[in-house]
PDB file of N, CA and C in Angstrom:
ATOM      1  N   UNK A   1     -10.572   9.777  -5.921  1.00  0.00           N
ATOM      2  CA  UNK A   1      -9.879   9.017  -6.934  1.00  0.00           C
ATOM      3  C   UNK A   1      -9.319   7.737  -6.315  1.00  0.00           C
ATOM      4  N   UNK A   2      -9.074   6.729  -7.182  1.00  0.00           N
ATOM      5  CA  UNK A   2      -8.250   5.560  -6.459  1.00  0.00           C
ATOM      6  C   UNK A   2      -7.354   5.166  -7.659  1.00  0.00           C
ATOM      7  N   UNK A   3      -6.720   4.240  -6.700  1.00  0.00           N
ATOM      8  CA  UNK A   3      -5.242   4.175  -7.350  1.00  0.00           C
ATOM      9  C   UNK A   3      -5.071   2.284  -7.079  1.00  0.00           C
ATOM     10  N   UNK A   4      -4.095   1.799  -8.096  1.00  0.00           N
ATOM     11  CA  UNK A   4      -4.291   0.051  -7.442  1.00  0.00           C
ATOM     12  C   UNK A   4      -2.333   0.357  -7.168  1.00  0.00           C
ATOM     13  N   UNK A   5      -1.919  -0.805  -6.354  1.00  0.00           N
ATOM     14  CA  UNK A   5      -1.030  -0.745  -5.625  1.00  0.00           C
ATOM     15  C   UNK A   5      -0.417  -2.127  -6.090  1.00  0.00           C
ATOM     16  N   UNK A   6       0.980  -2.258  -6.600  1.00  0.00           N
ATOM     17  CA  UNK A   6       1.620  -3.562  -7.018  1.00  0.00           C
ATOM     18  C   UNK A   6       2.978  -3.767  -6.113  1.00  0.00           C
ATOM     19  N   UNK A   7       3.333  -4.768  -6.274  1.00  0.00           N
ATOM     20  CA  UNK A   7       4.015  -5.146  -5.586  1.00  0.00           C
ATOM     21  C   UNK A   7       5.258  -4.869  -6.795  1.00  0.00           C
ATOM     22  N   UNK A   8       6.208  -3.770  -6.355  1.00  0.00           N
ATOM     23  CA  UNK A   8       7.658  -4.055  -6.784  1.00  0.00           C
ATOM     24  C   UNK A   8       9.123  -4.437  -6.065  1.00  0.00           C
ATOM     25  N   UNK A   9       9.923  -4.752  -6.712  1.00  0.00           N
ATOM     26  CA  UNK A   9      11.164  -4.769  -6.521  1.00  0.00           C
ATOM     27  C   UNK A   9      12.404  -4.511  -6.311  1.00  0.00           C
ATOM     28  N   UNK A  10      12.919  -4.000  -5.347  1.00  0.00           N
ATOM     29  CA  UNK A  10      14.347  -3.244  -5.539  1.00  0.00           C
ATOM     30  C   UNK A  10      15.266  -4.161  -4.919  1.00  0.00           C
ATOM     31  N   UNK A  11      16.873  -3.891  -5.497  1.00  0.00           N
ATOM     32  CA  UNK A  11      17.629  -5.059  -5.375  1.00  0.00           C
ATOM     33  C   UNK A  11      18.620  -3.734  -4.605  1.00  0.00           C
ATOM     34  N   UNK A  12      18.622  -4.227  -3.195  1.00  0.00           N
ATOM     35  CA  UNK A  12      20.186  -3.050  -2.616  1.00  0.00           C
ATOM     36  C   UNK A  12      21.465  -4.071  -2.402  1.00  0.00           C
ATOM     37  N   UNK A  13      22.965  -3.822  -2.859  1.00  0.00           N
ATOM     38  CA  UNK A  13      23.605  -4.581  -2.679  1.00  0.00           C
ATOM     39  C   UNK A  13      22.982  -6.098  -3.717  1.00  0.00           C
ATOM     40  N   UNK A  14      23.257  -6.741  -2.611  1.00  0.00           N
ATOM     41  CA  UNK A  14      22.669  -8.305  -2.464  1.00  0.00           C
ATOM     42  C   UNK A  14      21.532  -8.586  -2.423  1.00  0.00           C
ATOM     43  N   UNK A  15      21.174  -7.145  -0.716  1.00  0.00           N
ATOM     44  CA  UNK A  15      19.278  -7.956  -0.118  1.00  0.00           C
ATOM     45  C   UNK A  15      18.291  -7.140  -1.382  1.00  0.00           C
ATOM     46  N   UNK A  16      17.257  -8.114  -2.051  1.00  0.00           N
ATOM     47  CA  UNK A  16      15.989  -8.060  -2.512  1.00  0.00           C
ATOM     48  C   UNK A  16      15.231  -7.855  -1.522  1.00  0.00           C
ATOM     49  N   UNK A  17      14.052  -6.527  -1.802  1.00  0.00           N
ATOM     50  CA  UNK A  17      13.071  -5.990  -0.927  1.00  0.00           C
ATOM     51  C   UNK A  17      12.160  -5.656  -1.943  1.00  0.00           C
ATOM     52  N   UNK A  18      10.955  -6.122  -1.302  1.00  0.00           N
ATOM     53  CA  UNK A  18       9.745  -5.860  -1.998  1.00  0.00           C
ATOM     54  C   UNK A  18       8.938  -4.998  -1.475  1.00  0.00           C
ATOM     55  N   UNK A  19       8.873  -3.770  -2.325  1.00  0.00           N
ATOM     56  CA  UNK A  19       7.712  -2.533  -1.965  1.00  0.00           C
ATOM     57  C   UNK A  19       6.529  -2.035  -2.753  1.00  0.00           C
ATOM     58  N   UNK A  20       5.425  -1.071  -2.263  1.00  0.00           N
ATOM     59  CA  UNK A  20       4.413  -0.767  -2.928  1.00  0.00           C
ATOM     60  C   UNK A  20       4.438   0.164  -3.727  1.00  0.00           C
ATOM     61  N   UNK A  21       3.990  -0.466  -4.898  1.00  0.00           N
ATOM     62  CA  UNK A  21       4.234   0.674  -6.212  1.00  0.00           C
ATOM     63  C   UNK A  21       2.667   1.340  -6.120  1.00  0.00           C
ATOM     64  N   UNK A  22       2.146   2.729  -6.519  1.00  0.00           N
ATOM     65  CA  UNK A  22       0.849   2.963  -6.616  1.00  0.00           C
ATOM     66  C   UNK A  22       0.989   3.722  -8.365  1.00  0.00           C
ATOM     67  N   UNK A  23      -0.129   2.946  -8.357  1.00  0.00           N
ATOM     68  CA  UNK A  23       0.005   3.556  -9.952  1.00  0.00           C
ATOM     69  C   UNK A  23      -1.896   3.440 -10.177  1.00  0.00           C
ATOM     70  N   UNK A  24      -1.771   4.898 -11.348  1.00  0.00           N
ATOM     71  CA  UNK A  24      -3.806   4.854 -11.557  1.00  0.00           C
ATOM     72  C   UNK A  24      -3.613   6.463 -12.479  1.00  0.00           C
ATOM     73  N   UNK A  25      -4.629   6.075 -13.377  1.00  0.00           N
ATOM     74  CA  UNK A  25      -4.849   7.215 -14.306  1.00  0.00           C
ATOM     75  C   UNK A  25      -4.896   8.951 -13.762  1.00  0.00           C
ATOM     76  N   UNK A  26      -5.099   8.927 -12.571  1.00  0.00           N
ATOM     77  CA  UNK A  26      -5.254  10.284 -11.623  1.00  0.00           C
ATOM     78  C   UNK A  26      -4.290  10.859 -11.282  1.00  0.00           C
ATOM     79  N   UNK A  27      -3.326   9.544 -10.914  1.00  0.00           N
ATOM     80  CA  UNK A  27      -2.048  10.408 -10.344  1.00  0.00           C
ATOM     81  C   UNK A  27      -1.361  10.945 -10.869  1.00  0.00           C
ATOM     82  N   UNK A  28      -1.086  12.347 -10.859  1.00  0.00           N
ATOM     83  CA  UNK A  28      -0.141  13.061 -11.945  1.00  0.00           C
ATOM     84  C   UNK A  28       1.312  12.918 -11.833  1.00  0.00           C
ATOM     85  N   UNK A  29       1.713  12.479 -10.763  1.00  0.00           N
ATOM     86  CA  UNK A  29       3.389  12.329 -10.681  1.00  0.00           C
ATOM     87  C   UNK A  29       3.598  11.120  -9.512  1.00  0.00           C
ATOM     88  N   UNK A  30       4.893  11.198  -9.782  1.00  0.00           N
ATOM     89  CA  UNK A  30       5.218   9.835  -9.158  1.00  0.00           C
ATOM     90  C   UNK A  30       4.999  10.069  -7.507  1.00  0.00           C
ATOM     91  N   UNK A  31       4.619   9.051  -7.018  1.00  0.00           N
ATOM     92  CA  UNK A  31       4.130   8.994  -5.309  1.00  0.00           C
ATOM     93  C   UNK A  31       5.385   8.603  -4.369  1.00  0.00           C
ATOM     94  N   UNK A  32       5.965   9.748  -4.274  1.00  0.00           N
ATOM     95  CA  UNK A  32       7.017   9.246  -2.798  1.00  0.00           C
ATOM     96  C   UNK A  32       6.276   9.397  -1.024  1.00  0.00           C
ATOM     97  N   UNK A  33       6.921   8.460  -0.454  1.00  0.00           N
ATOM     98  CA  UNK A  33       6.198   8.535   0.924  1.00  0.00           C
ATOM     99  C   UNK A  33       5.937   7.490   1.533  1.00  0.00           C
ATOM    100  N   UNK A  34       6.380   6.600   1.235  1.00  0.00           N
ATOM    101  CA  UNK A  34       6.163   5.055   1.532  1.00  0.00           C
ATOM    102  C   UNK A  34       6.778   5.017   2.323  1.00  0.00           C
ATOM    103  N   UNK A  35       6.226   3.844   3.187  1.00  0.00           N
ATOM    104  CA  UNK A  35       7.105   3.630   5.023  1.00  0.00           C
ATOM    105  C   UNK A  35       8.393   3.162   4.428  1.00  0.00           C
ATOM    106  N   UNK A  36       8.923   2.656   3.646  1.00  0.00           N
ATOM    107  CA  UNK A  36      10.542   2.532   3.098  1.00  0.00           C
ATOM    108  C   UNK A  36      11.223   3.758   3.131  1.00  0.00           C
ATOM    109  N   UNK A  37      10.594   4.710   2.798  1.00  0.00           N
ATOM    110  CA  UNK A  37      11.221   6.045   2.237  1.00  0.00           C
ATOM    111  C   UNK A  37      11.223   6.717   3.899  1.00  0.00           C
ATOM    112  N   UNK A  38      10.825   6.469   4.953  1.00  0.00           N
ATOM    113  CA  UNK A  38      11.064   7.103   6.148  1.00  0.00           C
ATOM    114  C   UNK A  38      12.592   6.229   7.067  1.00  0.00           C
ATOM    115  N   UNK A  39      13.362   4.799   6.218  1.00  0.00           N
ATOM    116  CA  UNK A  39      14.395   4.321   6.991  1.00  0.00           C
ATOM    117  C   UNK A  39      15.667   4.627   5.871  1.00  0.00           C
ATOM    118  N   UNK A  40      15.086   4.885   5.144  1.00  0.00           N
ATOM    119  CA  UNK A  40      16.279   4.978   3.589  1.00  0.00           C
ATOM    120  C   UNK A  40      16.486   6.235   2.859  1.00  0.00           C
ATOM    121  N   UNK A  41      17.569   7.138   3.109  1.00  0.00           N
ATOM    122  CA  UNK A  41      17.631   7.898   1.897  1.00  0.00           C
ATOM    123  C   UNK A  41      17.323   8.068   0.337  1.00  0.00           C
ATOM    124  N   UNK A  42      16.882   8.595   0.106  1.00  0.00           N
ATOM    125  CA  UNK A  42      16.281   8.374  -1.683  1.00  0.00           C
ATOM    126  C   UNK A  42      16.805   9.586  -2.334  1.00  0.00           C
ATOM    127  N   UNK A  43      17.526   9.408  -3.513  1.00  0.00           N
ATOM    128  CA  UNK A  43      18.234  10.481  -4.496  1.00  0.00           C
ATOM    129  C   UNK A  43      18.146  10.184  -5.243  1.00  0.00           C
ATOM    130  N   UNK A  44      17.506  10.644  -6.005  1.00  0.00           N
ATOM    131  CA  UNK A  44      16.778  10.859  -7.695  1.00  0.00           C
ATOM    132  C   UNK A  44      17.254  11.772  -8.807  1.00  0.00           C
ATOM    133  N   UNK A  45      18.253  11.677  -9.629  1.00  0.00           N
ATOM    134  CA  UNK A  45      18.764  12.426 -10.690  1.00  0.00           C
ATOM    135  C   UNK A  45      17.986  11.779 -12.173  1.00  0.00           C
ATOM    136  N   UNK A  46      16.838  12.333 -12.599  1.00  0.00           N
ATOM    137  CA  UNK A  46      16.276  12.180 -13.744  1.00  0.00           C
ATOM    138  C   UNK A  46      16.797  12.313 -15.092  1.00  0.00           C
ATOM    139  N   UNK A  47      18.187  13.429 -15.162  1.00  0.00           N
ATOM    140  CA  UNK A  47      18.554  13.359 -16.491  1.00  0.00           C
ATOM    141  C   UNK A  47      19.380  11.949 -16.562  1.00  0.00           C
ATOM    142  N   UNK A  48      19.562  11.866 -15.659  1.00  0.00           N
ATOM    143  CA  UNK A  48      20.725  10.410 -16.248  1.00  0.00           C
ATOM    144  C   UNK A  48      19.559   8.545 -15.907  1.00  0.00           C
ATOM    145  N   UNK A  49      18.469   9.016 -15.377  1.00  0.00           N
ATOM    146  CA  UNK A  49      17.823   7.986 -15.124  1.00  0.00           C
ATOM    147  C   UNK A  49      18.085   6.992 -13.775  1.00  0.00           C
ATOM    148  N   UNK A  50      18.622   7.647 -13.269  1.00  0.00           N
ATOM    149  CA  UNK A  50      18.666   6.983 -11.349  1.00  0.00           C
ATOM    150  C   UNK A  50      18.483   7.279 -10.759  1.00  0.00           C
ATOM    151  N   UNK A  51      18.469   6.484  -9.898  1.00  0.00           N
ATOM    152  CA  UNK A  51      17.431   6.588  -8.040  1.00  0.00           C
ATOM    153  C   UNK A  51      18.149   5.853  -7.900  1.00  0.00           C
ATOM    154  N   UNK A  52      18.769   6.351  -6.086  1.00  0.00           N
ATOM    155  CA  UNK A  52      19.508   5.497  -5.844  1.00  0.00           C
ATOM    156  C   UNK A  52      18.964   5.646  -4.097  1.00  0.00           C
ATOM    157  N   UNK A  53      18.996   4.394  -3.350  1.00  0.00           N
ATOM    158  CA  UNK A  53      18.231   4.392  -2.239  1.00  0.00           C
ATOM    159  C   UNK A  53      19.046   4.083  -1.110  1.00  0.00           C
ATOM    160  N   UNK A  54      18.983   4.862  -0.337  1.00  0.00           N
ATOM    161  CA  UNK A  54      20.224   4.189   0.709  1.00  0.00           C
ATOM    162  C   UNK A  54      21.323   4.711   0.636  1.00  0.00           C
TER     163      UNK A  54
END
């Protein structure tokens, strides 16, 4: 399967950082694992709609 890869946005604080989004009809759930996600904590509470990084 393949997947195309966009460039997104997250704003921490102040600093703007730009990371790889993967998105494609195959993937059944969202893709964590990105070299960001190995220097930054990531906590995800879905009923209320946040992710919070760092």
């Amino acid at each position: 399967s393949t997947f195309d890869v966009y460039a997104g946005k997250i704003l921490l604080g102040e600093q703007e950082f730009e990371i790889p989004v993967f998105a494609g009809d195959e993937i059944p759930e969202v893709l964590l694992g990105s070299r960001w996600l190995t220097i930054l904590p990531l906590a995800v509470n879905f009923l209320a709609g946040v992710l919070t990084l760092g």
